[in-house]
N, C-alpha and C. Protein backbone atom coordinates (compact mmCIF):
# COMPACT_ATOMS: atom_id res chain seq x y z
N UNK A 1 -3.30 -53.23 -26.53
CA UNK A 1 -2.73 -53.19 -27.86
C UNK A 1 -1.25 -53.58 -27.77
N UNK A 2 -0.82 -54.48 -28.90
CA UNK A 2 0.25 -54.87 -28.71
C UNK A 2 1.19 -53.39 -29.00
N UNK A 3 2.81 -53.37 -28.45
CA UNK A 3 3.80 -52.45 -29.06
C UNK A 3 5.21 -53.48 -29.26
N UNK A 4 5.76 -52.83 -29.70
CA UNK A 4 7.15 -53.32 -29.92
C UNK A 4 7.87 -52.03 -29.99
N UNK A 5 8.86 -52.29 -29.16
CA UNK A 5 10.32 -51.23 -28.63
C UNK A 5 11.52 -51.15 -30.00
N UNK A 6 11.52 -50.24 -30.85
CA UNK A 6 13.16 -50.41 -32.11
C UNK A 6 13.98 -49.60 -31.58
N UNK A 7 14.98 -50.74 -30.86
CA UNK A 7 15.84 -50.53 -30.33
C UNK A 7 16.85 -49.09 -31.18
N UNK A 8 16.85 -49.64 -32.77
CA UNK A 8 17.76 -49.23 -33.85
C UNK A 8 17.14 -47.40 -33.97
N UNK A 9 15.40 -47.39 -33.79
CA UNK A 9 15.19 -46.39 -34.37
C UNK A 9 15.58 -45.14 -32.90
N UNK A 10 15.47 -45.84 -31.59
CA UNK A 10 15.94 -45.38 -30.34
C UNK A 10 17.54 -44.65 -30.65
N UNK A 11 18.07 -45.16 -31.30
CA UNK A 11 19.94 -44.93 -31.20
C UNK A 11 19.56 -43.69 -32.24
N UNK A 12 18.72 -43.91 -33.14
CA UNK A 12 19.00 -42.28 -33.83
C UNK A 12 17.77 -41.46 -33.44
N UNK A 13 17.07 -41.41 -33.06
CA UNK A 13 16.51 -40.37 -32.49
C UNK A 13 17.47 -39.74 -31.35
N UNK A 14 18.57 -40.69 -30.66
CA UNK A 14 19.27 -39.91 -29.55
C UNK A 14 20.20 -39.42 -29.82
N UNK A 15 20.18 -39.62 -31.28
CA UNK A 15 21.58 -39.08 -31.60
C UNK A 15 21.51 -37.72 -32.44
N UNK A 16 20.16 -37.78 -32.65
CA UNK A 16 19.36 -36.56 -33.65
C UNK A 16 19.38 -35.46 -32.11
N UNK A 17 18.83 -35.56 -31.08
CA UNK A 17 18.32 -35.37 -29.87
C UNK A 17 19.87 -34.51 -29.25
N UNK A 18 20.97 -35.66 -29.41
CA UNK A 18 22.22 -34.90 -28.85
C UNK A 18 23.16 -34.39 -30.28
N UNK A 19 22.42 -34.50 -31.16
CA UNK A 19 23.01 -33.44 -32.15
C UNK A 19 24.24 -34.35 -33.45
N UNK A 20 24.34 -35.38 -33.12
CA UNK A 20 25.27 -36.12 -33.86
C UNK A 20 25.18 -36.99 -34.76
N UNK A 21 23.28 -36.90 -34.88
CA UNK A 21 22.57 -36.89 -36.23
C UNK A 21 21.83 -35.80 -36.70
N UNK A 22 21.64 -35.32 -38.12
CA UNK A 22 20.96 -33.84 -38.23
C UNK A 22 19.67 -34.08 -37.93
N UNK A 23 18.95 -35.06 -38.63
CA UNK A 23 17.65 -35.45 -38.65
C UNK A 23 17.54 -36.98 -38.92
N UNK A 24 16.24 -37.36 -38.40
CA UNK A 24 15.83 -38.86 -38.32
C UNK A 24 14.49 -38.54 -39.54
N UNK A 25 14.49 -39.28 -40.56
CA UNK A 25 13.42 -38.59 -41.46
C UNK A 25 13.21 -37.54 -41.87
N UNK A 26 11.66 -36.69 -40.93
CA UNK A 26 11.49 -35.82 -40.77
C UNK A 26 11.61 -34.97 -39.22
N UNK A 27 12.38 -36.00 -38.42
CA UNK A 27 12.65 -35.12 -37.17
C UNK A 27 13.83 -34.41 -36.84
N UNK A 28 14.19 -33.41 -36.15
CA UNK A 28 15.50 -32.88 -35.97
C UNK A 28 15.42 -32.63 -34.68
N UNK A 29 17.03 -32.23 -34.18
CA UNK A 29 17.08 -31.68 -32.94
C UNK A 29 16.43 -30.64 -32.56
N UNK A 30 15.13 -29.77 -32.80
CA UNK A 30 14.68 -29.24 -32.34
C UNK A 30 13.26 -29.63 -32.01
N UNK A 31 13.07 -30.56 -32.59
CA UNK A 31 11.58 -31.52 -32.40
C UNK A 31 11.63 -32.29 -31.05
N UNK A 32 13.48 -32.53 -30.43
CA UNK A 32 13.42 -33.71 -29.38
C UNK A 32 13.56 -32.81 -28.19
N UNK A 33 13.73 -31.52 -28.01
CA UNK A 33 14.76 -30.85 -27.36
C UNK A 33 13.33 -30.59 -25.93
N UNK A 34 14.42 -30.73 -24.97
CA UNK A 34 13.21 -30.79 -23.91
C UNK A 34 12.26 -32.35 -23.45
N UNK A 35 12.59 -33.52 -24.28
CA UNK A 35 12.26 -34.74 -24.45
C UNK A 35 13.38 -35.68 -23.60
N UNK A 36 12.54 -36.61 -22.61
CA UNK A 36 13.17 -37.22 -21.65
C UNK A 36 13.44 -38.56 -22.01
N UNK A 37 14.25 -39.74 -21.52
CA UNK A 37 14.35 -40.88 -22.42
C UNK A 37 12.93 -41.56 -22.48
N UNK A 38 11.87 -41.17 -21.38
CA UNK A 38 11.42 -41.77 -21.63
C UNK A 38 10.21 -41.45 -23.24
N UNK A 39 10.12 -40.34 -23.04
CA UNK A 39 9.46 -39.94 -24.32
C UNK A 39 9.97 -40.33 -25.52
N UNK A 40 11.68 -40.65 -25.53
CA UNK A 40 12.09 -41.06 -26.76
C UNK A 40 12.05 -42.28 -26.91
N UNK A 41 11.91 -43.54 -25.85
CA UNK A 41 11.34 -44.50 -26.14
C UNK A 41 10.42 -44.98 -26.88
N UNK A 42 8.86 -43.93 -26.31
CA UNK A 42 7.84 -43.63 -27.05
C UNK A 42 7.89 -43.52 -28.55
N UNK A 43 8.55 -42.24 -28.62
CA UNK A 43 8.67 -42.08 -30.17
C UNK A 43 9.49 -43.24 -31.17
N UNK A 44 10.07 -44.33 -30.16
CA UNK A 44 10.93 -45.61 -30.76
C UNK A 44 9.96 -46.81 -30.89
N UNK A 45 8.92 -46.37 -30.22
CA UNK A 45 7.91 -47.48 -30.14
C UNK A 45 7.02 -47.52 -31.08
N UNK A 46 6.33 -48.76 -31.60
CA UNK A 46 5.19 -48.77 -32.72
C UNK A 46 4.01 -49.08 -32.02
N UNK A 47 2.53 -48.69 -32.45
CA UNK A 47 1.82 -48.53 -31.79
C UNK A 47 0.43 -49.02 -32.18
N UNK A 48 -0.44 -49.63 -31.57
CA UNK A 48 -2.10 -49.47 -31.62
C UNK A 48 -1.88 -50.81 -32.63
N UNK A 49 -3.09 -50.57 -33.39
CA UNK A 49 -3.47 -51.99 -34.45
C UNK A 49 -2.71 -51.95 -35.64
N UNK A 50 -1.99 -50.82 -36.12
CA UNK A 50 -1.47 -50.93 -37.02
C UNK A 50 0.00 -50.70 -36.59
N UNK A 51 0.45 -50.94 -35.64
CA UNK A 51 1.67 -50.60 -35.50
C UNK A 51 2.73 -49.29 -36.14
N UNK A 52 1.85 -47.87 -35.82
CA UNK A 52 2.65 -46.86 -36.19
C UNK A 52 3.48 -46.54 -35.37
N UNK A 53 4.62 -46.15 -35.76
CA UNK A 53 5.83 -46.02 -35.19
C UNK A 53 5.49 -44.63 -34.49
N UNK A 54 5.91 -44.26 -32.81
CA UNK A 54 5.27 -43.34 -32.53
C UNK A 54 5.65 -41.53 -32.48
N UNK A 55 7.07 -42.02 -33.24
CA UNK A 55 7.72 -40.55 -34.12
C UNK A 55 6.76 -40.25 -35.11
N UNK A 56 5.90 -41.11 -35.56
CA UNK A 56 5.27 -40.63 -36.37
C UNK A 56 3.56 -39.58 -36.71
N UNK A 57 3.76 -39.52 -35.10
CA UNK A 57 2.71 -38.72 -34.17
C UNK A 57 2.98 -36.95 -34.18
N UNK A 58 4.54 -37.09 -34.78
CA UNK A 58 4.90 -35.82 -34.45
C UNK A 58 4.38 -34.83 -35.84
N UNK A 59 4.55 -35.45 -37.24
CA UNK A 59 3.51 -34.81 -38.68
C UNK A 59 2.26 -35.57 -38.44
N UNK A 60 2.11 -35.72 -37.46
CA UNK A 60 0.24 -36.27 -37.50
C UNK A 60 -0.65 -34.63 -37.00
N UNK A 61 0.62 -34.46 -36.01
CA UNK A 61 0.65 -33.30 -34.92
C UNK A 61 -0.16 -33.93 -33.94
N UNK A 62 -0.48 -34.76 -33.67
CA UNK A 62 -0.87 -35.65 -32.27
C UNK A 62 0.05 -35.99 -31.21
N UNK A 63 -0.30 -36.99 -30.09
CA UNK A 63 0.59 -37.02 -29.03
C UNK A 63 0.26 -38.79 -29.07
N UNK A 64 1.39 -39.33 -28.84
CA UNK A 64 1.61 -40.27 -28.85
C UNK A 64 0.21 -41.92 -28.48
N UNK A 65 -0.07 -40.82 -27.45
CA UNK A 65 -1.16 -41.24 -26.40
C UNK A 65 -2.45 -41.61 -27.51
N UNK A 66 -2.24 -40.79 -28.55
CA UNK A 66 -3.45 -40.95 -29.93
C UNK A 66 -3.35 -41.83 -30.28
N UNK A 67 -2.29 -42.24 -30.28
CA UNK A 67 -1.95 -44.09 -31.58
C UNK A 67 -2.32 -44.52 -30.86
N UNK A 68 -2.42 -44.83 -29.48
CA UNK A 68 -2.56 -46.00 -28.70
C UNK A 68 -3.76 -45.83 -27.73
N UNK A 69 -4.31 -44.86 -27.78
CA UNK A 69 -6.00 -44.76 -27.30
C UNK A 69 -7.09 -45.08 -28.29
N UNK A 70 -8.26 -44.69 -27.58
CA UNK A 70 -9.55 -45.02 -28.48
C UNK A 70 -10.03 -44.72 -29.99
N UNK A 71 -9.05 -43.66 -30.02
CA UNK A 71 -9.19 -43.16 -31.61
C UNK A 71 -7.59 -43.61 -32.46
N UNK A 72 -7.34 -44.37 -32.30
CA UNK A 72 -6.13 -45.53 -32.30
C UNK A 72 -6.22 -45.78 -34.05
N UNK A 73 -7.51 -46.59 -34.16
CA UNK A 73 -7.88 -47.07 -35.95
C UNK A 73 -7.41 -45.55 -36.81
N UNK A 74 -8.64 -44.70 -35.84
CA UNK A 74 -8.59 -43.44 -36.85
C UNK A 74 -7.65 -43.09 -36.95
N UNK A 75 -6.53 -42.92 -36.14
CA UNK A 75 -5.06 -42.00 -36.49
C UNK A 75 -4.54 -42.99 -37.27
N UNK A 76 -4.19 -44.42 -37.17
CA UNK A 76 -3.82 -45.32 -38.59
C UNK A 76 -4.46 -45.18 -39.42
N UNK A 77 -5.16 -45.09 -39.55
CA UNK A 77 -5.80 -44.86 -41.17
C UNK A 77 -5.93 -43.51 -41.64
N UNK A 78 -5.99 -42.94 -40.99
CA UNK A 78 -5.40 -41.78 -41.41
C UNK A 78 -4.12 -41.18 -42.05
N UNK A 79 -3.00 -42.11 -41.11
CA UNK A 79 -1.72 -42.42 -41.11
C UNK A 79 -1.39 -42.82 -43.08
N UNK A 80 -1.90 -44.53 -42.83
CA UNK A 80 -1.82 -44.99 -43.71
C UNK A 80 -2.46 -44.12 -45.30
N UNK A 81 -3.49 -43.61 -44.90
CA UNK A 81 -4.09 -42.96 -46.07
C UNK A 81 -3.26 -41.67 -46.90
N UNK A 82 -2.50 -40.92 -45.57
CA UNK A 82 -1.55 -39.71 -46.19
C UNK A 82 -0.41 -40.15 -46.56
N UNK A 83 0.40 -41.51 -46.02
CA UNK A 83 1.28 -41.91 -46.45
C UNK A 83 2.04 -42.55 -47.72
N UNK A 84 0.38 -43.93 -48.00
CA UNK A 84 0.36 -44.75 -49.10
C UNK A 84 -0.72 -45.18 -49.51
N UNK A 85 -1.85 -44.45 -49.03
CA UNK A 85 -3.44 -44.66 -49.76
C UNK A 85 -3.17 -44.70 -50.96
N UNK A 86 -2.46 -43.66 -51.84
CA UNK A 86 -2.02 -44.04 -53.48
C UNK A 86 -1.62 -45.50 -53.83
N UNK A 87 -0.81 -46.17 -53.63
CA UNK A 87 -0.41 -47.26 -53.21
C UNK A 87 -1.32 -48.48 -53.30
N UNK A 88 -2.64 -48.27 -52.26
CA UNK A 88 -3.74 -49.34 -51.93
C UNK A 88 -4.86 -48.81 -53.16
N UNK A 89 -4.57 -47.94 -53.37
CA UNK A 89 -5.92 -47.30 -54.45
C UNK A 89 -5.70 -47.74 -55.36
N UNK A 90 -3.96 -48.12 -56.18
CA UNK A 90 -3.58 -48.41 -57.37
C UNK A 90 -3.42 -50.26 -57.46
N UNK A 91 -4.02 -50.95 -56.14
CA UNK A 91 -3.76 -52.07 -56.15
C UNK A 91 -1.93 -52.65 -55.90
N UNK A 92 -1.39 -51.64 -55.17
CA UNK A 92 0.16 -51.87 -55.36
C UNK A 92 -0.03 -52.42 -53.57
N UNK A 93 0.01 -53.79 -53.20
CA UNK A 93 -0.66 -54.20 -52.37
C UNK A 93 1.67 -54.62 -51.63
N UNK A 94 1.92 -55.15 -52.65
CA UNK A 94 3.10 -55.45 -52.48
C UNK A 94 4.21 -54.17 -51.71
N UNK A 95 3.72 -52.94 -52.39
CA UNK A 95 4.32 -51.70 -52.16
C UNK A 95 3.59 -50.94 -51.06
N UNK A 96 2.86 -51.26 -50.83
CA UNK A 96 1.92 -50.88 -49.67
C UNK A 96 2.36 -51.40 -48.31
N UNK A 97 2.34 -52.64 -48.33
CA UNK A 97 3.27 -54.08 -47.24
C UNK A 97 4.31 -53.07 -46.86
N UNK A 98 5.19 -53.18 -48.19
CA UNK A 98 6.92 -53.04 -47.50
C UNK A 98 6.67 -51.44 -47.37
N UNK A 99 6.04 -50.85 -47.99
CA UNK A 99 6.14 -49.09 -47.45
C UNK A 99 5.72 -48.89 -46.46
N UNK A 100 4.65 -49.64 -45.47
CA UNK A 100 4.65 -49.71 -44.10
C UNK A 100 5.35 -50.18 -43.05
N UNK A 101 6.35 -50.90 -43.75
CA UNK A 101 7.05 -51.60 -42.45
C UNK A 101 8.03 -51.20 -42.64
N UNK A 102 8.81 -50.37 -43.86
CA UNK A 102 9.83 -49.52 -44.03
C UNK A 102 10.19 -48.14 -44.64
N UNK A 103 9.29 -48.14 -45.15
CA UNK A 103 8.84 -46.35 -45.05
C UNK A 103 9.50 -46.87 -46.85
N UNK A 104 9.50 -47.45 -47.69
CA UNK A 104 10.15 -47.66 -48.62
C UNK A 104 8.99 -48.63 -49.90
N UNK A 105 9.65 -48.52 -50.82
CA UNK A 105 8.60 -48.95 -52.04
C UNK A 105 9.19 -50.66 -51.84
N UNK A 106 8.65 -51.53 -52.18
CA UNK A 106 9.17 -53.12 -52.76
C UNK A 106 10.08 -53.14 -53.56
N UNK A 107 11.16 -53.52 -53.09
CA UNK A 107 12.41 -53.49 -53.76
C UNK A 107 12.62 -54.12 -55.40
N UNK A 108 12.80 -52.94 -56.51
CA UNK A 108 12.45 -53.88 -57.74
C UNK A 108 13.59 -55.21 -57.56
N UNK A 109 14.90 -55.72 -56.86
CA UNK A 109 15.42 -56.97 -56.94
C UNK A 109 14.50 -58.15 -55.95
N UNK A 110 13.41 -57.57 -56.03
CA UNK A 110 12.13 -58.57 -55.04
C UNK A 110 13.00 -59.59 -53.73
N UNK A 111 13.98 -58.50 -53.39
CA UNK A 111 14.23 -59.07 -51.96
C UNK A 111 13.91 -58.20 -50.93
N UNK A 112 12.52 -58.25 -50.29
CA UNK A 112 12.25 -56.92 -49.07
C UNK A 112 12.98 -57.49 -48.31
N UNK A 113 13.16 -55.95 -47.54
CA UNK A 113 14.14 -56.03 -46.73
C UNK A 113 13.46 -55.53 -45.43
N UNK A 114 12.31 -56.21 -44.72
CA UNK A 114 11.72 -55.78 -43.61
C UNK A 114 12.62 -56.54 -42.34
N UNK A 115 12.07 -56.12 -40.96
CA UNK A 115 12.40 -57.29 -40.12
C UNK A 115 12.02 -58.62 -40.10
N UNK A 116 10.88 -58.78 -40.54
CA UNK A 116 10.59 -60.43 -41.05
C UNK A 116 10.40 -60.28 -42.55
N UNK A 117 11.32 -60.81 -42.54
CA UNK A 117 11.21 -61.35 -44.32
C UNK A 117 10.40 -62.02 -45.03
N UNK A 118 9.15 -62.73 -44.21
CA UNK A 118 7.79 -62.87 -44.85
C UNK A 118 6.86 -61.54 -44.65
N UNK A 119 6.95 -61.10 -44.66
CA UNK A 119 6.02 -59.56 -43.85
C UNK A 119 5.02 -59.46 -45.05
N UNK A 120 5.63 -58.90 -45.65
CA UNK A 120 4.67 -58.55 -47.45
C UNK A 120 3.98 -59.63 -47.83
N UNK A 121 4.90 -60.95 -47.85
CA UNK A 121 4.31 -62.25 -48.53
C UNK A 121 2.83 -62.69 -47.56
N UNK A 122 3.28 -62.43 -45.91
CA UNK A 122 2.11 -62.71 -45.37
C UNK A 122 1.14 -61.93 -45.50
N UNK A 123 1.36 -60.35 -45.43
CA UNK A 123 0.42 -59.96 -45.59
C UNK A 123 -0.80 -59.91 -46.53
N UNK A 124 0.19 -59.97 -48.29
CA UNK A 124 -0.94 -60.20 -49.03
C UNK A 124 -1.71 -61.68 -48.83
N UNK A 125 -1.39 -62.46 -48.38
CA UNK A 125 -1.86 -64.44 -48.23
C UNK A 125 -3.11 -63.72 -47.03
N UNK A 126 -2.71 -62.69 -46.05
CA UNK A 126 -4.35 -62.04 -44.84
C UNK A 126 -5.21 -61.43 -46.03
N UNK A 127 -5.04 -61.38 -47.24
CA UNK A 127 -5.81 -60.06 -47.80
C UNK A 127 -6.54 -61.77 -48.17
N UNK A 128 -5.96 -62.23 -48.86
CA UNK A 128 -6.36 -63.07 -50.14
C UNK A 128 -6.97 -63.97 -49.45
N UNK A 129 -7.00 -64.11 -47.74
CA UNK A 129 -7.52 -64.97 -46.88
C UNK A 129 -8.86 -64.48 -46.46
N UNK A 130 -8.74 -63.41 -46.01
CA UNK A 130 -10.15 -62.40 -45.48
C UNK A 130 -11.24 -61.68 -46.93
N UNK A 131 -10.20 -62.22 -48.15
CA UNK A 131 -11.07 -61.67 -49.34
C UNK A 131 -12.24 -62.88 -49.46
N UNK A 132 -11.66 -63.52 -49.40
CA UNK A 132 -12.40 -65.41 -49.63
C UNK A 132 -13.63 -65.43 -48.48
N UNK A 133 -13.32 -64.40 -47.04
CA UNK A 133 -14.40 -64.64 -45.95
C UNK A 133 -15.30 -63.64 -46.11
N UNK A 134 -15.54 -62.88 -46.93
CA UNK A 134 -16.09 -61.36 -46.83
C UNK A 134 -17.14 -62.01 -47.44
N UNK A 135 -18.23 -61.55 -46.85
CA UNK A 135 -19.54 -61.76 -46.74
C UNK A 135 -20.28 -60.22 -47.78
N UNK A 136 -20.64 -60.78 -48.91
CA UNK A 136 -21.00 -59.71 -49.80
C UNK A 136 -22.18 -59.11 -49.51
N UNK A 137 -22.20 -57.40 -49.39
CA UNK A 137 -23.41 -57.13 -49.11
C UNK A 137 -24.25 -56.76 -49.93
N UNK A 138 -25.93 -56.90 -48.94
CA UNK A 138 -27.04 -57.20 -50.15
C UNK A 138 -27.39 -56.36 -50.89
């Protein structure tokens, strides 16, 4: 499974960790305490098929090792479902995109602000691509 390392989300978890941030989200210095760099890497890292960020293991109450093992789908979708299933249920496909890749709604000045700035646009063009291949059942 692919990962990718955020460098950015690394600098505040260590800074949450040595106290000179209060909290990262929903984490605080008492969530990191006892946590080695390399674990905070981990938690800087995104993970499995959906790329969950792996701080985000910690309100799953799982261990990191979950995103990125065999039950990998299930903890994303799971993920995704407590996060912004409202979102995909209401057809807010746009707000769904950027609330996954930034924890944030689609910006009403319709400039997202992800790390790739096609992110949303591509994603809905995979929906509207794999909608066209879906094989209707009988």
């Amino acid at each position: 499974m692919p990962q990718r390392f955020e460098p950015h989300v690394y600098k505040k978890l260590k800074e949450v960790q040595n106290g000179t941030r209060k909290q990262y989200e929903t984490i605080t210095r008492e969530t990191l305490t006892n946590m080695n760099d390399n674990a905070i890497k981990n938690l800087a890292t995104s993970w499995g098929p959906f790329q969950i960020m792996g701080y985000k293991c910690i309100e799953l109450e799982i261990s990191v090792s979950d995103l990125r093992g065999e039950h990998a789908v299930y903890w994303g979708i799971h993920w995704i479902e407590k996060t912004y299933g409202k979102l995909l249920r209401q057809a807010r496909f746009k707000d769904a995109f950027h609330y996954h890749n930034t924890g944030k709604l689609y910006p009403k000045n319709g400039i997202p602000k992800t790390h790739d700035p096609t992110y949303v646009e591509r994603g809905i063009m995979y929906m509207n691509e794999f909608s066209k291949n879906t094989i209707k059942a009988q």
